[in-house]
N, C-alpha and C. Protein backbone atom coordinates (compact mmCIF):
# COMPACT_ATOMS: atom_id res chain seq x y z
N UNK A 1 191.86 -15.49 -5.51
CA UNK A 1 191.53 -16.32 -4.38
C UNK A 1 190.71 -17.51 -4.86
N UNK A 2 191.12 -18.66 -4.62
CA UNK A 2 190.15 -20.02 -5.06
C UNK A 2 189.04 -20.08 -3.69
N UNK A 3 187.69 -20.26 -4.46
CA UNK A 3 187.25 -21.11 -3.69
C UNK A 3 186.77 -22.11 -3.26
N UNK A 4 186.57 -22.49 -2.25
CA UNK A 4 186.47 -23.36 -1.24
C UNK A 4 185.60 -23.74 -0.84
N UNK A 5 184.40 -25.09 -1.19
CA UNK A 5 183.27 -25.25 -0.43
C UNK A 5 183.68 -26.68 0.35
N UNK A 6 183.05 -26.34 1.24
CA UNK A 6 182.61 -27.26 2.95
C UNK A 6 181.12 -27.99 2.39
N UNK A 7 181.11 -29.07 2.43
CA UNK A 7 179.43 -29.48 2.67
C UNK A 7 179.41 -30.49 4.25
N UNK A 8 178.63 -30.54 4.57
CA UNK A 8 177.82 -30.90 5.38
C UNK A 8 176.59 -31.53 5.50
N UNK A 9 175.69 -32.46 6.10
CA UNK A 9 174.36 -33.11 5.82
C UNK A 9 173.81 -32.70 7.20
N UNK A 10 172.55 -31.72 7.41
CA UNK A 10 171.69 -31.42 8.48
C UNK A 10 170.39 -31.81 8.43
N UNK A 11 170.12 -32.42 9.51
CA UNK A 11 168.71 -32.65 9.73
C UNK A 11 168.02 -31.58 9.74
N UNK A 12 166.72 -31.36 9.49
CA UNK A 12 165.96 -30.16 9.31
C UNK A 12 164.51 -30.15 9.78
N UNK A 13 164.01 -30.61 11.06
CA UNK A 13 162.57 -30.97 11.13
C UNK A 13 162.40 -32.26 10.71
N UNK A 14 161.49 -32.77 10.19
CA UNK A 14 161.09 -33.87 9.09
C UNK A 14 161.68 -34.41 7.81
N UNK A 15 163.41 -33.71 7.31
CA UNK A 15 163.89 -33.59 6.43
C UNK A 15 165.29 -33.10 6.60
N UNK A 16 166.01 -33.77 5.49
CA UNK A 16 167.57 -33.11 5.86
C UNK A 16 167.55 -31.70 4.26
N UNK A 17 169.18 -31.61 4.90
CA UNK A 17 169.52 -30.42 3.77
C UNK A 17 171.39 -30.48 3.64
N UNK A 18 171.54 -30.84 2.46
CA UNK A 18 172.95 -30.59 2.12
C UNK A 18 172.97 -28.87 2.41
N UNK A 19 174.30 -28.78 2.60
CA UNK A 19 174.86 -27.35 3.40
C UNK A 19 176.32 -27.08 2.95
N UNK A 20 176.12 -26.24 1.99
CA UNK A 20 177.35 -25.84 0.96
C UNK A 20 177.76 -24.63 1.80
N UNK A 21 179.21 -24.59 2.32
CA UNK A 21 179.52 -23.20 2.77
C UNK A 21 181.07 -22.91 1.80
N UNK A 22 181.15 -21.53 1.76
CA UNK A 22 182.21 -21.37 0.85
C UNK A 22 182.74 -20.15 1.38
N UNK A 23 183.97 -20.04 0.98
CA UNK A 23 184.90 -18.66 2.07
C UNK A 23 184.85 -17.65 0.74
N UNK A 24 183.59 -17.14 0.47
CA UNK A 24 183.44 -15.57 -0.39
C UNK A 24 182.67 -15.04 0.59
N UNK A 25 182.48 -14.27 0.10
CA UNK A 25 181.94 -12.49 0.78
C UNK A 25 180.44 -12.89 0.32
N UNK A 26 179.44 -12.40 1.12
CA UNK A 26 177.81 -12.47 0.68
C UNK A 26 177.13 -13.57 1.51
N UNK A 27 176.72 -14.35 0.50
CA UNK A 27 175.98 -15.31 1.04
C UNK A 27 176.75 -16.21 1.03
N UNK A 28 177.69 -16.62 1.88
CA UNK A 28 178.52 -18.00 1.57
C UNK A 28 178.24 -19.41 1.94
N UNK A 29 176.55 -19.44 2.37
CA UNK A 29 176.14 -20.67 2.80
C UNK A 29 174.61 -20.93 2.05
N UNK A 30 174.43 -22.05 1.35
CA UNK A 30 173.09 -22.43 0.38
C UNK A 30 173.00 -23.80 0.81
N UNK A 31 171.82 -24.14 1.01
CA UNK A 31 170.91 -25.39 1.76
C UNK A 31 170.12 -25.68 0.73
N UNK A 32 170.47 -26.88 0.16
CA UNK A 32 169.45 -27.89 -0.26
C UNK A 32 168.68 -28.93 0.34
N UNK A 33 167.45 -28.60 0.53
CA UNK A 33 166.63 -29.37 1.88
C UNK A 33 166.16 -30.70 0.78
N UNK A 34 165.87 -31.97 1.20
CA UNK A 34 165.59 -33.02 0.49
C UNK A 34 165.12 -33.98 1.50
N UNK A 35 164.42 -34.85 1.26
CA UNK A 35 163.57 -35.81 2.25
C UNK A 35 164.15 -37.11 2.59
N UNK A 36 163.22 -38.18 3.43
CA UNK A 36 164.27 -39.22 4.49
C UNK A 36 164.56 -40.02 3.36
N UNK A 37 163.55 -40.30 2.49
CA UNK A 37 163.38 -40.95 1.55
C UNK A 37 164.95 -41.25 0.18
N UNK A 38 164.85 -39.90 -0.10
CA UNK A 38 166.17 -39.27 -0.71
C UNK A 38 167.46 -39.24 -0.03
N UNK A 39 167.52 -39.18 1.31
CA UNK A 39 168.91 -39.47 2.42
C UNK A 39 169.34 -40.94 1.98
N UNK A 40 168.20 -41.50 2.41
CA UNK A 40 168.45 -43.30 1.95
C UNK A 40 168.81 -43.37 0.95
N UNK A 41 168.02 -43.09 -0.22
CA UNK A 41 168.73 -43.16 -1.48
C UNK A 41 170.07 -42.69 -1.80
N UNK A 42 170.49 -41.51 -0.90
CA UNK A 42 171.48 -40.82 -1.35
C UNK A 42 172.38 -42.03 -0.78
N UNK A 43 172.78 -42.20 0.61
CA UNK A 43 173.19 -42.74 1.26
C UNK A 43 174.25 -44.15 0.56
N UNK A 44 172.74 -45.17 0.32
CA UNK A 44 172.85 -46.07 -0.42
C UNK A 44 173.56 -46.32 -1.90
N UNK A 45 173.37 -44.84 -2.79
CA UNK A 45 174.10 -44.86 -3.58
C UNK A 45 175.69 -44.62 -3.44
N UNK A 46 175.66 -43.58 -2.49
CA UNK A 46 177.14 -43.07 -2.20
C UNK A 46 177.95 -44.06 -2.02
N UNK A 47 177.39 -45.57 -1.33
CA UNK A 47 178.09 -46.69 -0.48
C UNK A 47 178.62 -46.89 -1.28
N UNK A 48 177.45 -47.83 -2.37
CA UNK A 48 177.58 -48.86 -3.35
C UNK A 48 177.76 -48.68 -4.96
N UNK A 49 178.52 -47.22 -5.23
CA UNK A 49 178.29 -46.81 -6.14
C UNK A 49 180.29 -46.50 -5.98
N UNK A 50 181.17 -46.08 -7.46
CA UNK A 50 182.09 -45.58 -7.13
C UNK A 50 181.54 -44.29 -7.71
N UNK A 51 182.72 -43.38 -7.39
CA UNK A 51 182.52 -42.30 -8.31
C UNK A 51 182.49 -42.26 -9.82
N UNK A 52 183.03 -42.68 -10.43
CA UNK A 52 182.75 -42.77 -11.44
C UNK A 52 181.24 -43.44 -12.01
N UNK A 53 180.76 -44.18 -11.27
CA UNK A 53 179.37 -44.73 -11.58
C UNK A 53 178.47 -43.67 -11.52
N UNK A 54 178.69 -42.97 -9.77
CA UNK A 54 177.67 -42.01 -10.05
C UNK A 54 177.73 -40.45 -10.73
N UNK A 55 178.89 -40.58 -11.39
CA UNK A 55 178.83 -39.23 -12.27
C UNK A 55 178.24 -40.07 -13.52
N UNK A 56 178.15 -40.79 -13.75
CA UNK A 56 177.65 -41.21 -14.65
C UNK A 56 176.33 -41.81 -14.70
N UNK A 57 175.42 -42.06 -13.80
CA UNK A 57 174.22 -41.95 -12.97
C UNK A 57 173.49 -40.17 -12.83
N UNK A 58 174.58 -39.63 -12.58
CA UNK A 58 173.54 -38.32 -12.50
C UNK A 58 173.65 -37.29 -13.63
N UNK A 59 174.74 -37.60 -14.51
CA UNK A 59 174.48 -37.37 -16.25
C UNK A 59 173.49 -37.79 -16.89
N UNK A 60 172.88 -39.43 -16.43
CA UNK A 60 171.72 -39.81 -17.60
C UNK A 60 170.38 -39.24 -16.49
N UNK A 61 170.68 -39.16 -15.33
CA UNK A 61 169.44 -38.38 -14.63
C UNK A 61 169.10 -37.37 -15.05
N UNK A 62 170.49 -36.29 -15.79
CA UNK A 62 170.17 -35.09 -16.01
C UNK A 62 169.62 -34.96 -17.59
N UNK A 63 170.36 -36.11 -18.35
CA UNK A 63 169.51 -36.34 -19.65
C UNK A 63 168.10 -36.25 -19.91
N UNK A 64 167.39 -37.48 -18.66
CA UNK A 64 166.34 -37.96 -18.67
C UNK A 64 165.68 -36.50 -18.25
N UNK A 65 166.17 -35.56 -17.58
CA UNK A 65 165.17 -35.01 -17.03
C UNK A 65 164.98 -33.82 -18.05
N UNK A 66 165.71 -33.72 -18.91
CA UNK A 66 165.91 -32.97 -20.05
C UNK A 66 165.38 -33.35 -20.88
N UNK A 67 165.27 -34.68 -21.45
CA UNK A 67 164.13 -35.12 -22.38
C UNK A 67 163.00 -34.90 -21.90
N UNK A 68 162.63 -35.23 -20.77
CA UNK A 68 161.62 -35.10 -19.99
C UNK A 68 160.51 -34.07 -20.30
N UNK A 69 161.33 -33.25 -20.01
CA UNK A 69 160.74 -31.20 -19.90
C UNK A 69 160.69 -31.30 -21.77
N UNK A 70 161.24 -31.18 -22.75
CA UNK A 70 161.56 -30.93 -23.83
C UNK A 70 160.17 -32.01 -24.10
N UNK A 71 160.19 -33.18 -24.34
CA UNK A 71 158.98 -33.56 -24.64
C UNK A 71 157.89 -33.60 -24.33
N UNK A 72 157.38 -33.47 -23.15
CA UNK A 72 156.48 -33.14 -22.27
C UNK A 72 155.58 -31.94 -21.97
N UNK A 73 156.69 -30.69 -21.99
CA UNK A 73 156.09 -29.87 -21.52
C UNK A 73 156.54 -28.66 -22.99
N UNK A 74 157.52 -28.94 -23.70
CA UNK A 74 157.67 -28.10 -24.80
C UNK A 74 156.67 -28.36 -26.17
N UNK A 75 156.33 -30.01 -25.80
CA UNK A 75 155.66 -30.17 -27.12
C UNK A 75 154.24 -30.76 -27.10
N UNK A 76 153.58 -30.13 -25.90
CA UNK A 76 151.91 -30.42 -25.39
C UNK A 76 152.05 -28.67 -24.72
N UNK A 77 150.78 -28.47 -25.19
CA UNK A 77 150.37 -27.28 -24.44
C UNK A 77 149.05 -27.56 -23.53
N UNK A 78 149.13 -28.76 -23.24
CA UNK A 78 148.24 -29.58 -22.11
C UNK A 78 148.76 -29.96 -20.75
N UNK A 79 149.49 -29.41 -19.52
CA UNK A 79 149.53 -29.55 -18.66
C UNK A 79 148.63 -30.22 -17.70
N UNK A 80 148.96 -31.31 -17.08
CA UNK A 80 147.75 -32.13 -16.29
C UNK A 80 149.24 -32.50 -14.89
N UNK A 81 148.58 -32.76 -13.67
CA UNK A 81 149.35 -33.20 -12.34
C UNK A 81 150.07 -34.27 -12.50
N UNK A 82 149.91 -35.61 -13.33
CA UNK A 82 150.71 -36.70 -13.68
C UNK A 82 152.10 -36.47 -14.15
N UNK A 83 151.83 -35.33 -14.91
CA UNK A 83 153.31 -34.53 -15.81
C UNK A 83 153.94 -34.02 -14.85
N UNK A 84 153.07 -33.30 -14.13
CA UNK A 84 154.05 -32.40 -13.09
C UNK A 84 154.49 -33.61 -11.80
N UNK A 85 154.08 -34.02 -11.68
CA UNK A 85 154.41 -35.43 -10.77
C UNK A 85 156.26 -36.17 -11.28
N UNK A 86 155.84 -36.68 -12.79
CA UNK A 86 156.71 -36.95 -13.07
C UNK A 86 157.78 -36.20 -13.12
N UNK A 87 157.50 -34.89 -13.39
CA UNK A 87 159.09 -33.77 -13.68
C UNK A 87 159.14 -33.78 -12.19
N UNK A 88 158.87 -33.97 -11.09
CA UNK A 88 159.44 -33.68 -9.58
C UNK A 88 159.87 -35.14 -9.51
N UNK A 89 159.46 -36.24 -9.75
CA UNK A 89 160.10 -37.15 -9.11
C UNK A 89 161.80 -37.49 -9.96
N UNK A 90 161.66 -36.92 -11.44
CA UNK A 90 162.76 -36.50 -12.31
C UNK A 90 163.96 -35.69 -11.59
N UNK A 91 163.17 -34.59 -11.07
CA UNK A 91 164.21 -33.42 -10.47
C UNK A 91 164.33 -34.34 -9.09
N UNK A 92 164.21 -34.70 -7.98
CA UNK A 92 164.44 -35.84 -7.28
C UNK A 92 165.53 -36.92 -7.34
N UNK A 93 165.19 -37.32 -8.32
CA UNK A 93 166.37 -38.15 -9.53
C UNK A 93 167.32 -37.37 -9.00
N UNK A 94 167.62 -36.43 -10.17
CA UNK A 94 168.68 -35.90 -10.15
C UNK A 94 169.46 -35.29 -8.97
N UNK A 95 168.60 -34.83 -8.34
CA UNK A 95 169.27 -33.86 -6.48
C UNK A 95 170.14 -35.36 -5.94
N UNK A 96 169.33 -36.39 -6.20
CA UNK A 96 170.04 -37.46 -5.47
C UNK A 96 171.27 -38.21 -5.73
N UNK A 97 171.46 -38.37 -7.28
CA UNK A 97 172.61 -38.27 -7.62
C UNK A 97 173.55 -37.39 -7.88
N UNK A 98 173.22 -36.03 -7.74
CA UNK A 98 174.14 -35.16 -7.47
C UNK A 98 174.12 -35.14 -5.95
N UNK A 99 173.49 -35.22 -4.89
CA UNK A 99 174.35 -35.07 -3.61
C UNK A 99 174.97 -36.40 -3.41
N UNK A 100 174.32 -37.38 -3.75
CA UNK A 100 175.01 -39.14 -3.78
C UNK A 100 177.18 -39.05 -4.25
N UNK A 101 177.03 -37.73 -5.43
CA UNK A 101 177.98 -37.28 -6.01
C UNK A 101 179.13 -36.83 -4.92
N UNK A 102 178.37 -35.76 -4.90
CA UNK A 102 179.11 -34.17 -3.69
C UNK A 102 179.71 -35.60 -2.09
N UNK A 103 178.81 -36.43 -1.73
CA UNK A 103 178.94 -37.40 -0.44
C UNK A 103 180.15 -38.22 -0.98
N UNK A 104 180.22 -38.43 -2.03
CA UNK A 104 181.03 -39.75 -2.25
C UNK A 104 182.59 -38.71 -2.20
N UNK A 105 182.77 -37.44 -3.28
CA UNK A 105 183.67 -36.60 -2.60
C UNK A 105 183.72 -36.39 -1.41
N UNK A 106 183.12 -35.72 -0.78
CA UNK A 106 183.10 -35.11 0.89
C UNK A 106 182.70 -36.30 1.42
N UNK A 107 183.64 -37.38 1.93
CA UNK A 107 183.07 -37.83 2.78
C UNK A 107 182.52 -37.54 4.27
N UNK A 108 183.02 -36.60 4.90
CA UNK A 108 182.03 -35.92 6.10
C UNK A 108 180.70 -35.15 5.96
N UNK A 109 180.21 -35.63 4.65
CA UNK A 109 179.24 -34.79 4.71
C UNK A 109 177.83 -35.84 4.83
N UNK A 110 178.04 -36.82 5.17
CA UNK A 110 177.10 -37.83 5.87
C UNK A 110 176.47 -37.17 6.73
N UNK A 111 175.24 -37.30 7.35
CA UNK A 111 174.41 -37.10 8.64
C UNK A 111 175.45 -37.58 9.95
N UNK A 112 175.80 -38.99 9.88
CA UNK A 112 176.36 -39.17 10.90
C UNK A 112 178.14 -38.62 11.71
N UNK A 113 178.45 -38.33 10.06
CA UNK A 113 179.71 -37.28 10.63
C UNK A 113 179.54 -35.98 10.95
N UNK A 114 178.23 -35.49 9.89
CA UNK A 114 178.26 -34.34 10.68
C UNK A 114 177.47 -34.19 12.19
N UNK A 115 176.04 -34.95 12.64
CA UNK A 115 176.21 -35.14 13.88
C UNK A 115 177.19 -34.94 15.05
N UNK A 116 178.59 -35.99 14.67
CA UNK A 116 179.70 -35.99 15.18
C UNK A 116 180.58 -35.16 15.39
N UNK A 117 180.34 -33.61 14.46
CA UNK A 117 180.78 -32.34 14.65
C UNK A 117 180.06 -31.39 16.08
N UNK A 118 179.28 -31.90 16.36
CA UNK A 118 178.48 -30.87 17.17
C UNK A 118 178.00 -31.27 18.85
């Protein structure tokens, strides 16, 4: 049996959440919650970006965030909030060009189409 994921974009309180559903047995629905801030960004990239740009946008995101951790945190045994600051706004990075990604495939998975479902 192949499967099959559905995404979707839900508002969530103060924040949205990509909404992966898939036709297996268990848990077939996982929510990635992300902020207004990151919608825009996502948004904006999805527009003005093709696909191919942003797979290639959220490869060097995933680089960067890999050098990141590897130099940072593998080769200081000094942890301070600036570091950890930077590895979240890194992982940020990356959520955004991977859902910027997943949107530019699925196009209904905008806020405003899915709105338009309900």
């Amino acid at each position: 049996m192949t499967h099959k994921h559905h995404y979707k974009t839900e508002r969530q309180g103060n924040a949205f959440a990509l909404v992966q559903t898939t036709n297996t047995h268990g848990t077939p629905t996982v929510q990635v919650p992300y902020s207004f801030k990151q919608e825009a960004d996502i948004a904006i990239c999805a527009a003005a970006h093709t696909a191919t740009e942003i797979n290639a946008y959220r490869r060097l995101a995933a680089l960067d965030l890999a050098k990141m951790i590897s130099n940072e945190f593998l080769a200081f045994s000094d942890l301070d909030a600036d570091r950890l600051l930077l590895l979240r706004e890194k992982t940020e990075d990356l959520i955004t060009h991977c859902i910027a990604e997943i949107r530019n495939q699925n196009p209904n998975s905008s806020p405003e189409e899915s709105n338009k479902k309900h």
